[in-house]
C-alpha atoms as a PDB file:
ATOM      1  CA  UNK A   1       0.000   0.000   0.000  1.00  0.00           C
ATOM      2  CA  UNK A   2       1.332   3.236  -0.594  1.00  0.00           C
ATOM      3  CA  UNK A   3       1.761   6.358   1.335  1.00  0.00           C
ATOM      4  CA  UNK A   4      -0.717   8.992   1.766  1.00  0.00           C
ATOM      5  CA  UNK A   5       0.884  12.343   0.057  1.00  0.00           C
ATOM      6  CA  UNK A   6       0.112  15.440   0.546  1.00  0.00           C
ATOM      7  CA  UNK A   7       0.966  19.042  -1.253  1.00  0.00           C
ATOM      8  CA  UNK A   8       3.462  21.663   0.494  1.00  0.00           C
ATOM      9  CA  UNK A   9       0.772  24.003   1.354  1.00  0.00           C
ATOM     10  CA  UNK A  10      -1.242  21.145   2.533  1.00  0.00           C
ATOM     11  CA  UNK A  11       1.592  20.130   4.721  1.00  0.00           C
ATOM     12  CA  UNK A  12       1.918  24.000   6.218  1.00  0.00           C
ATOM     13  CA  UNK A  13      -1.431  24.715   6.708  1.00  0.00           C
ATOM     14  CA  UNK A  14      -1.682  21.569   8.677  1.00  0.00           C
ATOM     15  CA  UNK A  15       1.492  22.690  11.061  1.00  0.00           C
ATOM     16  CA  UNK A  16       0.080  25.986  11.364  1.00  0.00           C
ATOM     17  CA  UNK A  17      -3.278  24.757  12.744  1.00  0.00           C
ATOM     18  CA  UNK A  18      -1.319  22.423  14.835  1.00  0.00           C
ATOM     19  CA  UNK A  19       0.709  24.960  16.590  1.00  0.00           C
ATOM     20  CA  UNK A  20      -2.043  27.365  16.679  1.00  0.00           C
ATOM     21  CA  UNK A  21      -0.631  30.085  14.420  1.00  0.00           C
ATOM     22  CA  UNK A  22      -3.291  29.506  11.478  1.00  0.00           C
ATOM     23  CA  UNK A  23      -5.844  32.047  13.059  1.00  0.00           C
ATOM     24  CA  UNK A  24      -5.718  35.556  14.108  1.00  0.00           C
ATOM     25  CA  UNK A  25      -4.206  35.784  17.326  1.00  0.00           C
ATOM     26  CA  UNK A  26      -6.839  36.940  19.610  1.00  0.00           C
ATOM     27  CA  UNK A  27      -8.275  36.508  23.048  1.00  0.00           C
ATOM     28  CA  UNK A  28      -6.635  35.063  26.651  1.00  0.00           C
ATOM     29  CA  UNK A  29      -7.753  31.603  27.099  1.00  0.00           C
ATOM     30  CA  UNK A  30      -4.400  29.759  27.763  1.00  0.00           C
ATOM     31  CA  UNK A  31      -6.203  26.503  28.892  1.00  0.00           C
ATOM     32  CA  UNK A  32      -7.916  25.695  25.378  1.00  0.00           C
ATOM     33  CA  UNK A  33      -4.909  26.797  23.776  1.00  0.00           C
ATOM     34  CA  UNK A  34      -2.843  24.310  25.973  1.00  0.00           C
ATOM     35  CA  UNK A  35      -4.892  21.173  24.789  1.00  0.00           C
ATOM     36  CA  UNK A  36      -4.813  22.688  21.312  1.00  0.00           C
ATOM     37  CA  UNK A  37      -0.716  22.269  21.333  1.00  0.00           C
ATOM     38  CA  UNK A  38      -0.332  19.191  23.616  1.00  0.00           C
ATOM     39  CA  UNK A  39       2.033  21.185  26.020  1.00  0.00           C
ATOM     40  CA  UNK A  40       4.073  23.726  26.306  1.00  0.00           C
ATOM     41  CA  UNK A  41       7.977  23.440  27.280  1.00  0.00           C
ATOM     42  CA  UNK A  42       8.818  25.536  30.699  1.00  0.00           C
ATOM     43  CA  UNK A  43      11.688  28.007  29.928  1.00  0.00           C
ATOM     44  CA  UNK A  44      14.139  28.518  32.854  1.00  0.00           C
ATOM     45  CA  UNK A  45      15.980  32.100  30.775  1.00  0.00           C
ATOM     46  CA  UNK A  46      14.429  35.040  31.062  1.00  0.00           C
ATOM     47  CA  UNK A  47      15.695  37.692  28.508  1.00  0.00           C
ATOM     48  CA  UNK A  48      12.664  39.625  27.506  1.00  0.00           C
ATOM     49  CA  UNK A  49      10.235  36.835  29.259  1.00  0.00           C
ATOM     50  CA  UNK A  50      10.120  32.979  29.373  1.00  0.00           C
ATOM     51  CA  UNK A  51       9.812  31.469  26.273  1.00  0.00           C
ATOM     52  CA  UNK A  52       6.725  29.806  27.026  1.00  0.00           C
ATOM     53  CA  UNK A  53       5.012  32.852  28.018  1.00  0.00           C
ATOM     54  CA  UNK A  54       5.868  34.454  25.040  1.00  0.00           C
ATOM     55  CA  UNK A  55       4.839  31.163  23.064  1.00  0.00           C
ATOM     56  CA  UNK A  56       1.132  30.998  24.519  1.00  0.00           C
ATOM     57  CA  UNK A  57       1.066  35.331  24.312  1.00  0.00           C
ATOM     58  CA  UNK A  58       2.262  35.438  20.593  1.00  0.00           C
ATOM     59  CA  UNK A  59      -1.463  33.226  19.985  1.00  0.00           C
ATOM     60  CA  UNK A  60      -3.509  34.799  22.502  1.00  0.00           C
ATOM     61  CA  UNK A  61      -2.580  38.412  23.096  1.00  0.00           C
ATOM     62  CA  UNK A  62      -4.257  38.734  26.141  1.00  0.00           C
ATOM     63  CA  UNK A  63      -2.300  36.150  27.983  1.00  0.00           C
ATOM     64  CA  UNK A  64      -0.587  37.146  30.996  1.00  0.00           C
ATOM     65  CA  UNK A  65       2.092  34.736  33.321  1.00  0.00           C
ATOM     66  CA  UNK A  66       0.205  34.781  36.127  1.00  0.00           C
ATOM     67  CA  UNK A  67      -2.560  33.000  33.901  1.00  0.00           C
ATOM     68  CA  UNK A  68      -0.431  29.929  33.731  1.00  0.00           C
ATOM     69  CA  UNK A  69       0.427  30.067  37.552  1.00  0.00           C
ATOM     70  CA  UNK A  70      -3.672  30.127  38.188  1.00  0.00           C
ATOM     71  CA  UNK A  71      -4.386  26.991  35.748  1.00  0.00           C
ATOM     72  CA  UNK A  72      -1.576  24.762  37.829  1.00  0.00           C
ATOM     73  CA  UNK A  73      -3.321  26.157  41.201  1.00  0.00           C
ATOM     74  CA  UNK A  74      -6.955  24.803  39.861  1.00  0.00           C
ATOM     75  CA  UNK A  75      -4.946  21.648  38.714  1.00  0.00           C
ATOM     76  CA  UNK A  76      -5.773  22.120  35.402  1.00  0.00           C
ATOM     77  CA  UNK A  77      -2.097  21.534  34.389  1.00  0.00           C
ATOM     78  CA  UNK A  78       0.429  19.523  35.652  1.00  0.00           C
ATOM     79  CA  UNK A  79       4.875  19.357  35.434  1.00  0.00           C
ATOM     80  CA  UNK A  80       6.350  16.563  33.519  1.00  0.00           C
ATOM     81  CA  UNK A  81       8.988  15.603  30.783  1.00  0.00           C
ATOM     82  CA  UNK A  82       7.910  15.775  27.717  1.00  0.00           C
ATOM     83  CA  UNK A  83      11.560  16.084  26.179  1.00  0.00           C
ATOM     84  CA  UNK A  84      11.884  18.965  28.695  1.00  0.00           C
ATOM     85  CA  UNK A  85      10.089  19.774  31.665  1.00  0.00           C
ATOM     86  CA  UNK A  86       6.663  21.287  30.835  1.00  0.00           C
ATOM     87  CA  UNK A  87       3.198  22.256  31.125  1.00  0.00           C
ATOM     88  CA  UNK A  88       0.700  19.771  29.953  1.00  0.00           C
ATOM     89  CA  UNK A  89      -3.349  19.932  30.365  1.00  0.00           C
ATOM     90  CA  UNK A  90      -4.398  17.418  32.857  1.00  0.00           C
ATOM     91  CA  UNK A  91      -6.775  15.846  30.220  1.00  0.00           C
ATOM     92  CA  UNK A  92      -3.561  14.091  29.333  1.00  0.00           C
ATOM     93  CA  UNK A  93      -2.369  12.781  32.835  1.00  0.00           C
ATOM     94  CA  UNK A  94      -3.321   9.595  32.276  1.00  0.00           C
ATOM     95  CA  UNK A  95      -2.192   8.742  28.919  1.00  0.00           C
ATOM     96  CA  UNK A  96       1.400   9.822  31.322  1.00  0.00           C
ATOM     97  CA  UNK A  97       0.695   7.118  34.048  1.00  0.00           C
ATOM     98  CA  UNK A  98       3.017   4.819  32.957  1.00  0.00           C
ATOM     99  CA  UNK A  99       5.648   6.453  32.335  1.00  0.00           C
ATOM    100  CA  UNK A 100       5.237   8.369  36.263  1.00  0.00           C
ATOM    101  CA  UNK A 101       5.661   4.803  37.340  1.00  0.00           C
ATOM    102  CA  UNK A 102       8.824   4.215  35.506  1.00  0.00           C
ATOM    103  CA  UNK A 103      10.191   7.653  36.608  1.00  0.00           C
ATOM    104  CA  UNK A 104       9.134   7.375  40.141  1.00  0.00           C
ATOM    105  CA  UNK A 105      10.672   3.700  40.098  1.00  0.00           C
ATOM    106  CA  UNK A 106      14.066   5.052  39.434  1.00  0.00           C
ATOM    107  CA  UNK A 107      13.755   8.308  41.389  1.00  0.00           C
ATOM    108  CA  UNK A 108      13.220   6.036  43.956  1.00  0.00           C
ATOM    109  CA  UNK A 109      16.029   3.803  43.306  1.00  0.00           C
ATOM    110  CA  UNK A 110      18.322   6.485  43.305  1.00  0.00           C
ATOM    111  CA  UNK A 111      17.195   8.331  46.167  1.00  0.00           C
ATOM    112  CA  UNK A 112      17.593   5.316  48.409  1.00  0.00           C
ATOM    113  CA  UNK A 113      21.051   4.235  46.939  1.00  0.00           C
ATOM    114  CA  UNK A 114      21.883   7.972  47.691  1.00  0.00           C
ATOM    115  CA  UNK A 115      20.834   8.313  51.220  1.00  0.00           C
ATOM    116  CA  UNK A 116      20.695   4.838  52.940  1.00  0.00           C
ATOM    117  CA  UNK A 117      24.545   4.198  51.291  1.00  0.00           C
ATOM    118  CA  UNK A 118      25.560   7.863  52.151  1.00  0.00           C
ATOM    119  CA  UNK A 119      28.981   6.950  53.535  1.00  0.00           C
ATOM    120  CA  UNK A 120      29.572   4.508  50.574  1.00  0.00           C
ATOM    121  CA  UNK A 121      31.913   6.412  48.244  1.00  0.00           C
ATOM    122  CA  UNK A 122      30.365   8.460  44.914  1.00  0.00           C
ATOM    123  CA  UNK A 123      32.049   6.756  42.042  1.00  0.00           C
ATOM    124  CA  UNK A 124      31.601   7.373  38.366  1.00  0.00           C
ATOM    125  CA  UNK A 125      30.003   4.022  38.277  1.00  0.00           C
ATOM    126  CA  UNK A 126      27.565   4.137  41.162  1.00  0.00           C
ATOM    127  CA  UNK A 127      26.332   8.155  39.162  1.00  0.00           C
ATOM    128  CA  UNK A 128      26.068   5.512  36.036  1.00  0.00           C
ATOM    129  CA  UNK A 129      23.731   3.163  37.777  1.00  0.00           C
ATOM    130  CA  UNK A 130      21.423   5.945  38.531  1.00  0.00           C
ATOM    131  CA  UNK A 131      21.171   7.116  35.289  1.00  0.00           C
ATOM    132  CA  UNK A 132      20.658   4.127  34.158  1.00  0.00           C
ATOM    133  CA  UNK A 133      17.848   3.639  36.268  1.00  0.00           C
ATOM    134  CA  UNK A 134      16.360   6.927  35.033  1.00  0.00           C
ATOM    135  CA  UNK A 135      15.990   6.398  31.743  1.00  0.00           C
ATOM    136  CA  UNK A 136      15.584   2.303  31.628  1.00  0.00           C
ATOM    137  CA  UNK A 137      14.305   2.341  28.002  1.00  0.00           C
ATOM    138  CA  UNK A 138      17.036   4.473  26.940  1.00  0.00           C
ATOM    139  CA  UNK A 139      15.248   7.651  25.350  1.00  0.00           C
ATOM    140  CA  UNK A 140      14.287  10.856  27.337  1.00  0.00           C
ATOM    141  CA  UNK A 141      10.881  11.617  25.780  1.00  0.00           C
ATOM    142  CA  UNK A 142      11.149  10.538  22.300  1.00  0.00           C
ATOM    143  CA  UNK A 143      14.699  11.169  21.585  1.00  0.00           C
ATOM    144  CA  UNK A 144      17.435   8.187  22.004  1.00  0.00           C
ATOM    145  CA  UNK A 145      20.177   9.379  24.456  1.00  0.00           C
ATOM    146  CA  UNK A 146      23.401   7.444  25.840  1.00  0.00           C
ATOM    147  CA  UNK A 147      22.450   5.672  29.219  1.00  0.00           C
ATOM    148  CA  UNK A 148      25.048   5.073  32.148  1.00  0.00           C
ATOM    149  CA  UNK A 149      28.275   6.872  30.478  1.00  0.00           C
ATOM    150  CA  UNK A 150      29.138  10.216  30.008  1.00  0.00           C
ATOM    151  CA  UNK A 151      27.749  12.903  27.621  1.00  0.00           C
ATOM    152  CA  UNK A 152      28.878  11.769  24.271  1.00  0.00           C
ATOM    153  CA  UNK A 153      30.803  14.190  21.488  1.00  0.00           C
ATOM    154  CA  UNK A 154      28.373  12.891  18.898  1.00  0.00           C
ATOM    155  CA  UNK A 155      25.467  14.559  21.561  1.00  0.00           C
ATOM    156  CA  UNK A 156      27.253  18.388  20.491  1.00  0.00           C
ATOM    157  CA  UNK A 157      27.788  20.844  22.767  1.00  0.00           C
ATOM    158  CA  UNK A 158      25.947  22.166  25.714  1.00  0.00           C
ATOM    159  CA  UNK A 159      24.520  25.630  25.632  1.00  0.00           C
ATOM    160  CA  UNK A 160      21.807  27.650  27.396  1.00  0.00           C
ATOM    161  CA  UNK A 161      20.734  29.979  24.591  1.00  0.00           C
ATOM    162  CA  UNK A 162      17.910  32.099  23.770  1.00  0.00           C
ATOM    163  CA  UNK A 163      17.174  34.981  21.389  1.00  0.00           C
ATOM    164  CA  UNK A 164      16.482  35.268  17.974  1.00  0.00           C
ATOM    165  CA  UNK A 165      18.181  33.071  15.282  1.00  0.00           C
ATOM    166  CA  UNK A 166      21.115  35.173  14.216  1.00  0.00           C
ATOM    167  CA  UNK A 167      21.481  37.307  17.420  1.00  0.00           C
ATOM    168  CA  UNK A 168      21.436  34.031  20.014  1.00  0.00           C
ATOM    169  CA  UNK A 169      23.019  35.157  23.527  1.00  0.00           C
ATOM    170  CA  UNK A 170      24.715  32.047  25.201  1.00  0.00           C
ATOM    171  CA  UNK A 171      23.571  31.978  28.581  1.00  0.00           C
ATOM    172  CA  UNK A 172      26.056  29.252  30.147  1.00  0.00           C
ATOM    173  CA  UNK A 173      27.835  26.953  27.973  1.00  0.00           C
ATOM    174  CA  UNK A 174      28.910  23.323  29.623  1.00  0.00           C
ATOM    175  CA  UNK A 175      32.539  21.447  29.166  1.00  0.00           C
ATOM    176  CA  UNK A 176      33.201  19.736  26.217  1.00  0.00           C
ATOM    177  CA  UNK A 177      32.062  16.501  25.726  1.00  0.00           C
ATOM    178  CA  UNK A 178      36.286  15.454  25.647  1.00  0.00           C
ATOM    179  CA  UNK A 179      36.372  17.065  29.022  1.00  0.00           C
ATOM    180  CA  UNK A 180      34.202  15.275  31.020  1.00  0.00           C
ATOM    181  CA  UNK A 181      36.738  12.893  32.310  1.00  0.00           C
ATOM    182  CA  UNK A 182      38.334  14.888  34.370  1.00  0.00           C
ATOM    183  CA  UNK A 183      35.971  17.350  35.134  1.00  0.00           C
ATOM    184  CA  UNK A 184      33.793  14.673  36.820  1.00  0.00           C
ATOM    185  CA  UNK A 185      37.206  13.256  38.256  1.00  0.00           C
ATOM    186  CA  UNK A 186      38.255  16.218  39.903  1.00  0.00           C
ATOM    187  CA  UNK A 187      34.447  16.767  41.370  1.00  0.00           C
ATOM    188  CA  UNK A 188      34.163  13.316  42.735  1.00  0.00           C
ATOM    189  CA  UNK A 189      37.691  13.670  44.666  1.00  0.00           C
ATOM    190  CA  UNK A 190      36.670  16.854  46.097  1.00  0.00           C
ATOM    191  CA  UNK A 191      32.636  15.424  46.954  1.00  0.00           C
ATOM    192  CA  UNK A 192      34.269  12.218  49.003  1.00  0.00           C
ATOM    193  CA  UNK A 193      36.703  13.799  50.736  1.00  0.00           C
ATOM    194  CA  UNK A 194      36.363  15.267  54.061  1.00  0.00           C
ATOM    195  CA  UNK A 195      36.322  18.854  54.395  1.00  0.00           C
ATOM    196  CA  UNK A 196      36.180  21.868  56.620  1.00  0.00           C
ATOM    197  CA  UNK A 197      33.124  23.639  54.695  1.00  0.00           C
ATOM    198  CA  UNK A 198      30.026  23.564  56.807  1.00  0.00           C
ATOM    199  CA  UNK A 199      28.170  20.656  55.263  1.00  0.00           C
ATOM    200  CA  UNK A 200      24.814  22.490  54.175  1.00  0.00           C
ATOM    201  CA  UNK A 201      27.216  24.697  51.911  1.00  0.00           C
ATOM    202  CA  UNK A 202      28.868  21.556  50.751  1.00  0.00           C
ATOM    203  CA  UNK A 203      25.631  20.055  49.599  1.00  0.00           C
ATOM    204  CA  UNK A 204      24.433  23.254  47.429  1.00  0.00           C
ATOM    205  CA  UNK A 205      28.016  23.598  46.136  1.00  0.00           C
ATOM    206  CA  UNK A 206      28.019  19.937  45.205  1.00  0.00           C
ATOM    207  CA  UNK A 207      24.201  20.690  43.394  1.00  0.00           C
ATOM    208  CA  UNK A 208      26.187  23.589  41.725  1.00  0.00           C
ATOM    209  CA  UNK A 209      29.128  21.986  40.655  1.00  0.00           C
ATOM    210  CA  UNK A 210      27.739  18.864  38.829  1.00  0.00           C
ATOM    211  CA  UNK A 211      24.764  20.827  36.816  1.00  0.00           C
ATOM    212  CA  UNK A 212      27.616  22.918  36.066  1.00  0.00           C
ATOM    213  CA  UNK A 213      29.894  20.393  34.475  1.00  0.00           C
ATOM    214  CA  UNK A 214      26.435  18.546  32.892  1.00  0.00           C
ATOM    215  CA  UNK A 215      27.952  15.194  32.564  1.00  0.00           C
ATOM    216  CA  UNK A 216      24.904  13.428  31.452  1.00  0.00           C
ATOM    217  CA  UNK A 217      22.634  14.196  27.821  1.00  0.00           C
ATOM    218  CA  UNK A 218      19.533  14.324  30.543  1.00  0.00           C
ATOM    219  CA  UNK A 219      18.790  13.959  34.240  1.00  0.00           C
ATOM    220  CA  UNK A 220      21.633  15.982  35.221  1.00  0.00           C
ATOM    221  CA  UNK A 221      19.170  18.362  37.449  1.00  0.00           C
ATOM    222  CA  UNK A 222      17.642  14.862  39.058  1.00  0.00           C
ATOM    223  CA  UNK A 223      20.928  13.589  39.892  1.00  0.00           C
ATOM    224  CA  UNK A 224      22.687  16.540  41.236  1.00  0.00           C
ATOM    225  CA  UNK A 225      19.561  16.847  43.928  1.00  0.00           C
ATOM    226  CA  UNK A 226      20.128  13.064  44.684  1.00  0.00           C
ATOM    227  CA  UNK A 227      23.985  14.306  44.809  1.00  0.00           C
ATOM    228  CA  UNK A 228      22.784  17.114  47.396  1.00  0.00           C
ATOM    229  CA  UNK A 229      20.683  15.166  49.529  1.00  0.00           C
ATOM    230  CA  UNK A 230      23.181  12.412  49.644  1.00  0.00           C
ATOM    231  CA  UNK A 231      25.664  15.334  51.318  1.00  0.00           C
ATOM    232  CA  UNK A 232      23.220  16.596  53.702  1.00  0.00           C
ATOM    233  CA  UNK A 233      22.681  12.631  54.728  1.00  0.00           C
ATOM    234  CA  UNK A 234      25.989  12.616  55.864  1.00  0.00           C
ATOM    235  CA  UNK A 235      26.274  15.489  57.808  1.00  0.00           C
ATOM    236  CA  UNK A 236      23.652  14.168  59.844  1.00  0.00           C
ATOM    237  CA  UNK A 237      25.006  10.804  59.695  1.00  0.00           C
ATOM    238  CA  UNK A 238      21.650   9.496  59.068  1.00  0.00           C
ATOM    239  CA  UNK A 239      19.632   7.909  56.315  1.00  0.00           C
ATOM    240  CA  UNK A 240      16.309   9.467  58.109  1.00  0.00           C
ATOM    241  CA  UNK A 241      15.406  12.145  56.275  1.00  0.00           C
ATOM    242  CA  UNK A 242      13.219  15.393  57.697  1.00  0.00           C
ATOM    243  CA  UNK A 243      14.036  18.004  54.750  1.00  0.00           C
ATOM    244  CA  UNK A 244      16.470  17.753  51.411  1.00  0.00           C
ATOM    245  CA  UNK A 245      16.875  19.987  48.643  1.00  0.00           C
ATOM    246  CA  UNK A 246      14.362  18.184  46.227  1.00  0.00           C
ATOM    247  CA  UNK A 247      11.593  19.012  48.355  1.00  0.00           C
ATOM    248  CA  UNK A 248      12.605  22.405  48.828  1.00  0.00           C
ATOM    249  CA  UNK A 249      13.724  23.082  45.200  1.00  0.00           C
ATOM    250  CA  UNK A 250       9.735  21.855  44.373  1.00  0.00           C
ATOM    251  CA  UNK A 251       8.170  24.171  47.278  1.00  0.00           C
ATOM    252  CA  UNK A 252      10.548  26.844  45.847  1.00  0.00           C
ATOM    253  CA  UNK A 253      10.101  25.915  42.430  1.00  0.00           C
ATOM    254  CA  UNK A 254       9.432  29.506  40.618  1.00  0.00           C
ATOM    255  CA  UNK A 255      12.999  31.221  42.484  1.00  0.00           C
ATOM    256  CA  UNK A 256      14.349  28.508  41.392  1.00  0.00           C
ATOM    257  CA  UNK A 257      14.141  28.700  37.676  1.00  0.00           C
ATOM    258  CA  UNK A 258      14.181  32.587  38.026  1.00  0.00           C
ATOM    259  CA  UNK A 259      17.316  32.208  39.482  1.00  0.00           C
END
């Protein structure tokens, strides 16, 4: 059987409509234009405004940020990965259950490895079995990415950027890919051994330093929290845990991508 074909213009009026650019931009209702695109990816740089802001205002002109904030407090959206973290219309939370399990399964996984083996040494290997356990199925989203090693060359480089195409600005740029080696090398001596820093600094440096280097094609944000609470474990020498920086980076969750 062959393939359906379709014209050019066929093909671009159909993308238009999909990404809600085919009619004349008008009104504020961010929710119907939410299930119209499927979701919306969250933007952490703010130049002029987050991108998605400026996504869901260039199609309704009305649109305002604190609309978005309002439609997570009713719980009409919720926070996942799509390829990125973003906002999706809760119509679709179920069609996301599995996949919550799978995620959950290895936050878990990781988390407990992190915090009830605190005093067990962090070793490239043990930050490979997390990953590992992250992504299972080997894809973040729909996009195939190297599992348990190191950010690969063939992965290209690193960059925060937003702007316009032709006038990008690089926000923060990570090591190259060549580099990771002894980058990650040089963190994990520093993470195991003892030092004189008070501990809580220790654990937010350690957040700090690995997002920084970005050893990992995803998950490096997940990891470097396990990283962080795995440093506060053991300067209570204790696997019980009353508070860690997850929980606070989620109750904090706006400063921390305006930061």
């Amino acid at each position: 059987m062959s393939l359906p074909r379709i014209s050019n213009e066929t093909a671009r009026a159909i993308f238009l409509d999909r990404h809600g650019l085919a009619e004349t931009p008008q009104g504020a209702d961010a929710a119907s234009l939410l299930r119209q695109l499927g979701f919306v990816q969250i933007d952490s740089i703010a130049t002029v405004e987050r991108a998605h802001h400026m996504i869901l205002w260039a199609r309704r002109p009305s649109y305002r940020p604190a609309m978005l904030d309002k439609l997570h407090s009713k719980a009409d959206v919720f926070e996942h990965w799509t390829h990125d973290a973003s906002a999706i219309p809760i119509e679709y939370y179920p069609y996301w259950r599995l996949k919550f399990a799978r995620d959950v399964e290895g936050i878990v996984e990781m988390m407990l490895d992190a915090t009830s083996k605190f005093d067990e040494p962090l070793t490239d290997s043990r930050l490979f079995a997390w990953h590992a356990a992250l992504f299972p199925a080997g894809r973040s989203g729909m996009s195939q990415i190297a599992v348990g090693m190191w950010r690969p060359e063939e992965a290209g480089d690193m960059k925060v950027v937003s702007g316009p195409l032709g006038r990008e600005r690089v926000h923060f740029e990570a090591p190259e890919a060549k580099r990771l080696d002894i980058e990650m090398q040089a963190f994990l001596e520093w993470f195991n051994r003892p030092s004189a820093i008070d501990p809580v600094l220790k654990a937010g440096v350690a957040h700090l330093w690995f997002v920084t280097i970005h050893p990992f094609e995803d998950g490096n944000g997940r990891i470097a929290r396990a990283i962080a609470d795995m440093a506060l474990a053991r300067a209570d020498r204790t696997t019980d845990r009353f508070y860690s920086m997850s929980s606070q980076i989620a109750a904090d969750r706006k400063e921390y991508y305006r930061e």
